[in-house]
Protein backbone atom coordinates (compact mmCIF):
# COMPACT_ATOMS: atom_id res chain seq x y z
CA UNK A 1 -24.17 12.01 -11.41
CA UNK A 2 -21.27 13.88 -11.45
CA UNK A 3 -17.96 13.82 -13.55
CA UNK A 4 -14.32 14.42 -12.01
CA UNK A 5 -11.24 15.31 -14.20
CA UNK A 6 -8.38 12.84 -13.10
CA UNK A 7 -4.84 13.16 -13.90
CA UNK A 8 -2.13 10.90 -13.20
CA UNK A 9 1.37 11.23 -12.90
CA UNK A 10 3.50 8.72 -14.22
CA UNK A 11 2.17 5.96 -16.42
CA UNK A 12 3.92 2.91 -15.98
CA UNK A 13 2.86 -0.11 -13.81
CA UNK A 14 0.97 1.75 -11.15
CA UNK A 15 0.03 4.82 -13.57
CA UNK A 16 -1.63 2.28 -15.86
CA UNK A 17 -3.21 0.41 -13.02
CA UNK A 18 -5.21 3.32 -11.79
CA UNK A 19 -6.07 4.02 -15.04
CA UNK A 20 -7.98 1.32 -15.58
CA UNK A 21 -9.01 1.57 -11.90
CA UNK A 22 -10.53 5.03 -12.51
CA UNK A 23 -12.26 3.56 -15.83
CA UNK A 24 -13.94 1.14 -14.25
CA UNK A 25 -14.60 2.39 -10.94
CA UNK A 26 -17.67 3.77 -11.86
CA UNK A 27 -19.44 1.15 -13.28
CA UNK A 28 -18.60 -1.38 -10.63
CA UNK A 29 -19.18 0.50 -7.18
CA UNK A 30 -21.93 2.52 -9.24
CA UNK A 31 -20.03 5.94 -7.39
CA UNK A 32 -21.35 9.22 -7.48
CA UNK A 33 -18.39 10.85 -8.81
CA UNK A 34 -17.79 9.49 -12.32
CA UNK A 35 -14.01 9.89 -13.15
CA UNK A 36 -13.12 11.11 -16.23
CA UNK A 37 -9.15 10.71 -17.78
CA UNK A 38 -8.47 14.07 -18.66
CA UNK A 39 -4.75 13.96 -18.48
CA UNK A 40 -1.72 11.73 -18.28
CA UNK A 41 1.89 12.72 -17.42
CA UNK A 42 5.00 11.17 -18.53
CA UNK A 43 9.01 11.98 -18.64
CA UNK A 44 8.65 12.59 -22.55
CA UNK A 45 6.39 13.88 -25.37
CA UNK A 46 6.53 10.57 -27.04
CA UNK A 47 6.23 8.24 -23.93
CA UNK A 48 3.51 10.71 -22.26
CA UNK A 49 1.60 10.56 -26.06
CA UNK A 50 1.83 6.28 -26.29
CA UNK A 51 0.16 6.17 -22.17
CA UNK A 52 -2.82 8.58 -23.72
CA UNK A 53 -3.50 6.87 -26.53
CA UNK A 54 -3.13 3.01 -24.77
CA UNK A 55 -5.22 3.98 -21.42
CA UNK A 56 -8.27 6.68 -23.00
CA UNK A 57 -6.90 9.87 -21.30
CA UNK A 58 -7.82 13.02 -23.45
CA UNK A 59 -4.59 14.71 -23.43
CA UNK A 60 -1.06 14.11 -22.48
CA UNK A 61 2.35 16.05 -21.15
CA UNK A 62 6.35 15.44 -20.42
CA UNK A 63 5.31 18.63 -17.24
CA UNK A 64 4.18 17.70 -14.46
CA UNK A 65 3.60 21.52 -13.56
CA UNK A 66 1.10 22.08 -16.26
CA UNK A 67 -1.00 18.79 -15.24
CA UNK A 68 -1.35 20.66 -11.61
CA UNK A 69 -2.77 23.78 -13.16
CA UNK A 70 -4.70 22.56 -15.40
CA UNK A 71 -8.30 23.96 -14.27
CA UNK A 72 -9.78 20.86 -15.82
CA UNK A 73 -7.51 18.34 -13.65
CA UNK A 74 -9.68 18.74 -10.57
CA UNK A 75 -7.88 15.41 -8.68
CA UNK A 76 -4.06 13.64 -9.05
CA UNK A 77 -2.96 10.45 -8.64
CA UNK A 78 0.79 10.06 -7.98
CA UNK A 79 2.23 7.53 -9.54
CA UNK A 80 5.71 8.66 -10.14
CA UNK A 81 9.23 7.77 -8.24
CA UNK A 82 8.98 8.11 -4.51
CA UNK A 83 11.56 11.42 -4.54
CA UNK A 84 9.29 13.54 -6.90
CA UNK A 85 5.85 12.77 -4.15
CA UNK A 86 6.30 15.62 -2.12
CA UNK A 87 6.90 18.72 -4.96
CA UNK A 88 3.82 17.29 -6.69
CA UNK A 89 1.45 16.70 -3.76
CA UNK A 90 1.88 20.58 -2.60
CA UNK A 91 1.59 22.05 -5.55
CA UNK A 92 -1.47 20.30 -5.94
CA UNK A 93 -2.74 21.20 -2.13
CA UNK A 94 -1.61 24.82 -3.01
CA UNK A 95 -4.93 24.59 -5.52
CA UNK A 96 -6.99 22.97 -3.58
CA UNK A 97 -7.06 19.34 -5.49
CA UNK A 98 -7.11 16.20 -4.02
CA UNK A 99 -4.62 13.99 -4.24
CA UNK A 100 -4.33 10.13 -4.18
CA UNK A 101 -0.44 9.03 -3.32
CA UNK A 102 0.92 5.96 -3.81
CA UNK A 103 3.32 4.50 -1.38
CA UNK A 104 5.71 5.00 0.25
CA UNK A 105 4.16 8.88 1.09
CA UNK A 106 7.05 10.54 1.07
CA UNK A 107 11.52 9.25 0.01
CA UNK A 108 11.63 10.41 3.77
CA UNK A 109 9.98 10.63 6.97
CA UNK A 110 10.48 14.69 6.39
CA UNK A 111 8.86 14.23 2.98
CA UNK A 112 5.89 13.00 4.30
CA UNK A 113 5.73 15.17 7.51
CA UNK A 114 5.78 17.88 5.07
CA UNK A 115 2.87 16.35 2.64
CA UNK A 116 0.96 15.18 5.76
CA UNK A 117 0.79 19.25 6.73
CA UNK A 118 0.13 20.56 3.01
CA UNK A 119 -3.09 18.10 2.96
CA UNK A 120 -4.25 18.99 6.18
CA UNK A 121 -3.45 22.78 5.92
CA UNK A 122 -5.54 22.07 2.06
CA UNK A 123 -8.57 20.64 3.87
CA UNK A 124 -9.22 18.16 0.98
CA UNK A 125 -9.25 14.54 0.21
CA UNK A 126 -6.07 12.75 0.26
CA UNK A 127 -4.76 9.19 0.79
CA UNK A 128 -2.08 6.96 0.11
CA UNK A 129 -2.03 3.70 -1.70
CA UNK A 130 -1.89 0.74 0.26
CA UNK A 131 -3.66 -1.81 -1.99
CA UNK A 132 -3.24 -5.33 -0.61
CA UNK A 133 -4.58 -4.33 2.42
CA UNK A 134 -8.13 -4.25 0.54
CA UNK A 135 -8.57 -7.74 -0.94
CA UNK A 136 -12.07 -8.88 1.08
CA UNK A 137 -10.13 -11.41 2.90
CA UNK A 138 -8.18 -9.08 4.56
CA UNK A 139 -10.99 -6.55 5.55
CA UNK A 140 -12.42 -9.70 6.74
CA UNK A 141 -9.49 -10.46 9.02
CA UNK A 142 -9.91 -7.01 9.92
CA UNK A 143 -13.12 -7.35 10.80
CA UNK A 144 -13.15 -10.74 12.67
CA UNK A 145 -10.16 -9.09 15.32
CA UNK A 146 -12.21 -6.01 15.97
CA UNK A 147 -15.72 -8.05 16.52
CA UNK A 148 -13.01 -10.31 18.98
CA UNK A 149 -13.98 -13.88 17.49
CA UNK A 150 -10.13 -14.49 17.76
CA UNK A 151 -9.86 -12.69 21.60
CA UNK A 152 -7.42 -11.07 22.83
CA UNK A 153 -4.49 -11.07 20.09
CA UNK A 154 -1.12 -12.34 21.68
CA UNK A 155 1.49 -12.40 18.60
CA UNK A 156 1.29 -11.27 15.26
CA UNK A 157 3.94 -12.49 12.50
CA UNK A 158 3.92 -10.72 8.91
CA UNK A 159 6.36 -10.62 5.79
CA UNK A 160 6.32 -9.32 2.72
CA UNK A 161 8.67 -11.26 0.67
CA UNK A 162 9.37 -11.42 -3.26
CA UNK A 163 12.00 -12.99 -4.90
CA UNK A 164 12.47 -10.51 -7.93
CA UNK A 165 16.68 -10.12 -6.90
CA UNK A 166 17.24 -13.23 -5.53
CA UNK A 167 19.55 -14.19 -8.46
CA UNK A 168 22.69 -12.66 -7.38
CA UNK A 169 23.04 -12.48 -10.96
CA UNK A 170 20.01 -9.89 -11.80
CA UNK A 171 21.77 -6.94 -13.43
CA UNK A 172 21.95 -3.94 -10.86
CA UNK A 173 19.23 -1.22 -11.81
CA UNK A 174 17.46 1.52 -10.54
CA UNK A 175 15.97 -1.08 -8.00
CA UNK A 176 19.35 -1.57 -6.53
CA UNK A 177 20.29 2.62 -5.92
CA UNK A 178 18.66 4.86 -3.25
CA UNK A 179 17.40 4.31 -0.25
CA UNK A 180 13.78 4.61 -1.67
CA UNK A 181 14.04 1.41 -3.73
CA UNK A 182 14.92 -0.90 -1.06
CA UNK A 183 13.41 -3.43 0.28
CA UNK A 184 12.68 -1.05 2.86
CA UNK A 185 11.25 1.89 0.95
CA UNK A 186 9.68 -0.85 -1.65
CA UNK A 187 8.28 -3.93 -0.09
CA UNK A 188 8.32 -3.05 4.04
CA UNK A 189 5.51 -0.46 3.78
CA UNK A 190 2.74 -3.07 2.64
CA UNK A 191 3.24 -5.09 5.55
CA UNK A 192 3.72 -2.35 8.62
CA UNK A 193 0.70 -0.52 7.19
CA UNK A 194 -0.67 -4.28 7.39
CA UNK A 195 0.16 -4.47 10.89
CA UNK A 196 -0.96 -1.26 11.56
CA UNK A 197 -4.37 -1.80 10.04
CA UNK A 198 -4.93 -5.21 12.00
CA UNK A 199 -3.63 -4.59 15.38
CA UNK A 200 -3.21 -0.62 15.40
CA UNK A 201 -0.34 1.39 16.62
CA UNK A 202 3.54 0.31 17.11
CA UNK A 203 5.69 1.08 20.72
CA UNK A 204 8.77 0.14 19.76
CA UNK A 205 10.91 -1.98 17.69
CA UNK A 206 14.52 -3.92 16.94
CA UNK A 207 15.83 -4.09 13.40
CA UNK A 208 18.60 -5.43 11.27
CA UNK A 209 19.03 -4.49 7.69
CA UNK A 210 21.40 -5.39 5.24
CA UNK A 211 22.41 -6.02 1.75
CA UNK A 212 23.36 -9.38 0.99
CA UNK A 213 24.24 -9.40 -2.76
CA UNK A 214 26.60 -6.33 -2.27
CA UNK A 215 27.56 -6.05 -6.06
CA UNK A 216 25.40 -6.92 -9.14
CA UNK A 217 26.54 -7.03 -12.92
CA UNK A 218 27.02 -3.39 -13.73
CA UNK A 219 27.64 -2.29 -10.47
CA UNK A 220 27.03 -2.14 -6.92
CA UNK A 221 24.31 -2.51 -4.64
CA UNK A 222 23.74 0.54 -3.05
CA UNK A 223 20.36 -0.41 -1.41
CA UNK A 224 19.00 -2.98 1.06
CA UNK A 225 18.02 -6.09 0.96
CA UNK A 226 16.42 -7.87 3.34
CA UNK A 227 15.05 -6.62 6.82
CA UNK A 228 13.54 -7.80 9.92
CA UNK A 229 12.35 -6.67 13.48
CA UNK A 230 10.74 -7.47 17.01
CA UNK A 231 8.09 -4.93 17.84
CA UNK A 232 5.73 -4.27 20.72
CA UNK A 233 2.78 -3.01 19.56
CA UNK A 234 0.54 -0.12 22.04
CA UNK A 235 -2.11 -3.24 22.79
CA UNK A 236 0.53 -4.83 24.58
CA UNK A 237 1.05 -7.80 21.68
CA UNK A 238 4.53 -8.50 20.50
CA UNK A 239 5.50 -8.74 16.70
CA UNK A 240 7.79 -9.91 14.24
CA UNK A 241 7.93 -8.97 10.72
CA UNK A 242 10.37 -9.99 7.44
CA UNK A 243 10.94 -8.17 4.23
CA UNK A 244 12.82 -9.54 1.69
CA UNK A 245 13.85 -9.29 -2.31
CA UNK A 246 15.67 -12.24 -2.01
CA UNK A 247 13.38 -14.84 -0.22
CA UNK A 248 13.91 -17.53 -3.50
CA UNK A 249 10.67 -19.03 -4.67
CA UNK A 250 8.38 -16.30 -3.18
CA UNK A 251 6.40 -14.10 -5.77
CA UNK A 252 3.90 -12.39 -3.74
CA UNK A 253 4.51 -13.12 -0.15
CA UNK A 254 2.49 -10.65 1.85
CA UNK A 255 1.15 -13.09 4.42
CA UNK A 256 0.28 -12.44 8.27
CA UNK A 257 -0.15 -14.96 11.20
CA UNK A 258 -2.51 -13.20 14.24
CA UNK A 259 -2.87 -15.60 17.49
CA UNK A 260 -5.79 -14.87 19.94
CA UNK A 261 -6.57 -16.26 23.07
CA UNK A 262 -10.10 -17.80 21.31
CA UNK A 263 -8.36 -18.75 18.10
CA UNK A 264 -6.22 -17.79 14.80
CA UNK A 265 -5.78 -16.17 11.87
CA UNK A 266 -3.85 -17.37 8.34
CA UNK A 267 -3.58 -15.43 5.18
CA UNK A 268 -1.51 -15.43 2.35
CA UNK A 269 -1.64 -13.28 -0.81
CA UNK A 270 -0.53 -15.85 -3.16
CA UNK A 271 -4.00 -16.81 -2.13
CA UNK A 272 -5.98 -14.21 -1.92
CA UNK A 273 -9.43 -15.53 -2.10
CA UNK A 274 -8.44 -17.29 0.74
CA UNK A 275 -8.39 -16.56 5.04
CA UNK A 276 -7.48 -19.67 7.25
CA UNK A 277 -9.42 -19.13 10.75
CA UNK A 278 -9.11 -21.13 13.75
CA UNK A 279 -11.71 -21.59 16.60
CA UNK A 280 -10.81 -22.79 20.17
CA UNK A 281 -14.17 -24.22 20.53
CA UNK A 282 -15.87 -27.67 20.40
CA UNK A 283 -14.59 -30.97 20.91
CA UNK A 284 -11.08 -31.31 20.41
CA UNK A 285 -11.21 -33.88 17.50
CA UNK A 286 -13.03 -31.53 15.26
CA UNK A 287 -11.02 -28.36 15.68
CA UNK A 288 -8.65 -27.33 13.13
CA UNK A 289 -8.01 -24.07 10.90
CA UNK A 290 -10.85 -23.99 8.37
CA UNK A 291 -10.30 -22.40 4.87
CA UNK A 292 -12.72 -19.70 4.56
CA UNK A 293 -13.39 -18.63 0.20
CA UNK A 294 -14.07 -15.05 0.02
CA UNK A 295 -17.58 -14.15 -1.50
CA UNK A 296 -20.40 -12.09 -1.57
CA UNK A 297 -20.56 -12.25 1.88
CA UNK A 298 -17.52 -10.57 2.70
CA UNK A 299 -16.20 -6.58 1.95
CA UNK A 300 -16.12 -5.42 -1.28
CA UNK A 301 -16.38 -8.51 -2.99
CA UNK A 302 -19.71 -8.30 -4.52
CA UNK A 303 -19.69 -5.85 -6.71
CA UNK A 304 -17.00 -7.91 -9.01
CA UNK A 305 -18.62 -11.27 -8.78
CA UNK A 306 -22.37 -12.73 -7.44
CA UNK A 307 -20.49 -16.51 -7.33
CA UNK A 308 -18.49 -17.32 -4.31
CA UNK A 309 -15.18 -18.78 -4.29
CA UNK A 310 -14.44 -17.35 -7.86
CA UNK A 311 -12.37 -14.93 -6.75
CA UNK A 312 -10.77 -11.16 -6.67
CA UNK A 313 -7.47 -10.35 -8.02
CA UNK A 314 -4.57 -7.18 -8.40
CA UNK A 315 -6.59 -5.05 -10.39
CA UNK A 316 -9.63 -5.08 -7.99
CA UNK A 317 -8.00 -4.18 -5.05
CA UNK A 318 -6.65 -0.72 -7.01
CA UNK A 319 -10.19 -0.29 -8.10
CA UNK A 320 -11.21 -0.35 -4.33
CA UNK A 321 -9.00 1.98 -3.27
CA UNK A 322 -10.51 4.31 -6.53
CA UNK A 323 -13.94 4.02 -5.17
CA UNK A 324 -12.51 5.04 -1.54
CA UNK A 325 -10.86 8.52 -2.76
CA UNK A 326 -13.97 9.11 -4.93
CA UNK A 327 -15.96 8.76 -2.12
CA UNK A 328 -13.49 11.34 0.38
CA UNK A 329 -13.54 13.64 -2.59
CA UNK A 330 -17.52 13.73 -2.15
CA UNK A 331 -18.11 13.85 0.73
CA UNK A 332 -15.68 15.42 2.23
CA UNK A 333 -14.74 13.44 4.77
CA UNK A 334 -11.53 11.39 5.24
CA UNK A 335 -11.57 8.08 4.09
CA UNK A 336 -8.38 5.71 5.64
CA UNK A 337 -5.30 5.58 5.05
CA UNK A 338 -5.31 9.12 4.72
CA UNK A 339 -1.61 10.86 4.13
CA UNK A 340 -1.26 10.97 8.15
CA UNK A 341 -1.55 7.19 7.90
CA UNK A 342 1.02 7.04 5.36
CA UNK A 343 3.58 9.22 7.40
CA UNK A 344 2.62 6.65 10.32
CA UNK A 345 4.41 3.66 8.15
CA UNK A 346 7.57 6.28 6.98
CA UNK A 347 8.32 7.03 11.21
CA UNK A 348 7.94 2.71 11.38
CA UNK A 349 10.59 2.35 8.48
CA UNK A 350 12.45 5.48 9.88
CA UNK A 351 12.91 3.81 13.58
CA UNK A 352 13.74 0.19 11.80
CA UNK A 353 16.87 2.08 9.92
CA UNK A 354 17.77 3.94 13.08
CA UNK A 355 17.52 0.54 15.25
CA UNK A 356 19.83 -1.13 12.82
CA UNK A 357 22.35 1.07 12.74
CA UNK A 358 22.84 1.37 16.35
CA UNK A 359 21.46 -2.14 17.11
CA UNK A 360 18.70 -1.31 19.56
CA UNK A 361 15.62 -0.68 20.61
CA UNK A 362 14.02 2.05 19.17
CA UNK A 363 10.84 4.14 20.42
CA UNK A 364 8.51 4.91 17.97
CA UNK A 365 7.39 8.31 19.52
CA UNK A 366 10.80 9.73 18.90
CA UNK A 367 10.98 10.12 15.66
């Protein structure tokens, strides 16, 4: 059994998360590569200091720089602001380390076309972090529309909606300035990279975008949102997705509807544990969507839990996707949703914006 020096970048929400992802990784996929916390970056002495102490890491800095060339950081995780991805991930390519980005890849399409090249010019493990996508209900869905128990899928409907600056009172923040931290940059990527996972590649697409609340206490909203768009997918299915700060009484509302010829598909992260299928088959009376409890039986739930119905939550899914890049890093082989995967969402979001603003249809391919 082998030991890996991680660092990560950035230790705040998602920097902590894979922390404790990269603790416990180990013992609960029993991995090859045992992951060890060798450094932590932060914008200050003090702040990079506190993360070190609170999540077990054996040293800390305020530079970035020196966490890349440190000979005993042999793998990053990114877990900074979206505009400082691309400096860090090819510096890190530049030594050969592989690197684990969260999303969105790059604070621009050009970003990430850039990243997606350093990677694959690097020839070493690299993906980007698309949690939600991994809670075993999901990989079930996943599953269930590639074995074609559902048939051949005719519409798909997904949103990700939250309801964090629905308030028009919410003070503005950095939430509310650059492009980035829109809804767009923030909340849109979980649900195309949702849509991509489920029913594969998108044609082409109509968007509107727009900020509703255009000024906040303290100043003014510089940043989307709310989105939405019609989209043709390359199987021939149409689409419609929603994304939305704003949608009032929604905390976590990454949910997808996929309709087959042979049946349906329901799921809803504010119940995770949870898939709703639907079979066209048997006598009318008894046919109805059936609420299916994630457990052993289904992907990646075992390892956290022998008992069905009891259930996976946040901190599992990041956990998955630790095992995953351990697992690319070993054996050298990619492991999905690599950094190309990533860009694929960015040229999504990039042909949404561009739809919007000249209100039509947009063709994927071109950008």
């Amino acid at each position: 059994m082998a030991e890996i020096g991680i660092g990560i970048v950035g230790g705040g929400y998602m920097g902590k998360a894979h922390a404790v992802a990269m603790s416990a990784v180990g013992a609960v996929f029993n991995t090859g590569l045992r992951p060890r916390l060798e450094m932590i970056c932060a914008t200050s002495p003090e702040s990079a200091e506190r993360y070190r102490t609170a999540y077990g890491f054996a040293r800390a800095t305020d530079d970035w720089q020196a966490l890349v060339a440190d000979p005993k950081v042999e793998a990053l995780v990114i877990a900074s602001p979206q505009e400082t991805h691309r400096a860090i991930a090819e510096a890190a390519f530049a030594r050969g380390k592989p690197v684990f980005c969260e999303k969105p890849l790059g604070a621009s399409l050009e970003d990430s076309r850039a990243m997606v090249a350093a990677a694959e010019a690097a020839g070493v493990a690299n993906m980007t972090g698309f949690n939600y996508i991994r809670t075993p209900a999901s990989q079930y869905a996943r599953a269930l529309i590639a074995d074609g128990v559902i048939g051949e899928v005719t519409w798909f409907r997904g949103e990700h909606t939250e309801d964090f600056l629905a308030d028009p009172k919410t003070p503005a923040s950095w939430r509310t300035e650059g492009d980035a931290n829109g809804t767009m940059g923030d909340l849109a990527p979980h649900m195309i990279n949702a849509a991509l996972a489920l029913l594969g590649p998108i044609d082409r697409l109509i968007a509107e975008v727009e900020v509703v609340h255009e000024t906040r206490p303290g100043g003014t909203v510089t940043n989307d949102d709310h989105g939405q768009m019609m989209c043709r997918f390359a199987r021939g299915t149409m689409g419609q997705l929603y994304f939305s700060r704003i949608s009032t009484g929604r905390k976590m509302g990454y949910a997808y509807e996929i309709t087959g010829t042979k049946g349906a598909i329901r799921f809803d992260q504010e119940d995770q544990n949870a898939l709703w299928l639907y079979r066209a088959e048997g006598p009318e009376a008894t046919r109805g969507f059936t609420k299916i409890l994630t457990g052993p039986a289904h992907p990646d739930y075992e390892p956290f839990c022998e008992g069905p119905g009891h259930g996976t939550g946040y901190q599992d899914q990041i956990i998955i996707e630790a095992r995953d890049f351990l697992k690319s890093i070993e054996t050298g082989q990619p492991v999905w949703p690599t950094f190309r995967d990533g860009m694929e969402v960015n040229r999504v979001i990039a042909a949404a914006m561009a739809s919007s603003k000249d209100k039509t249809w947009k063709e994927i391919s071109d950008f």
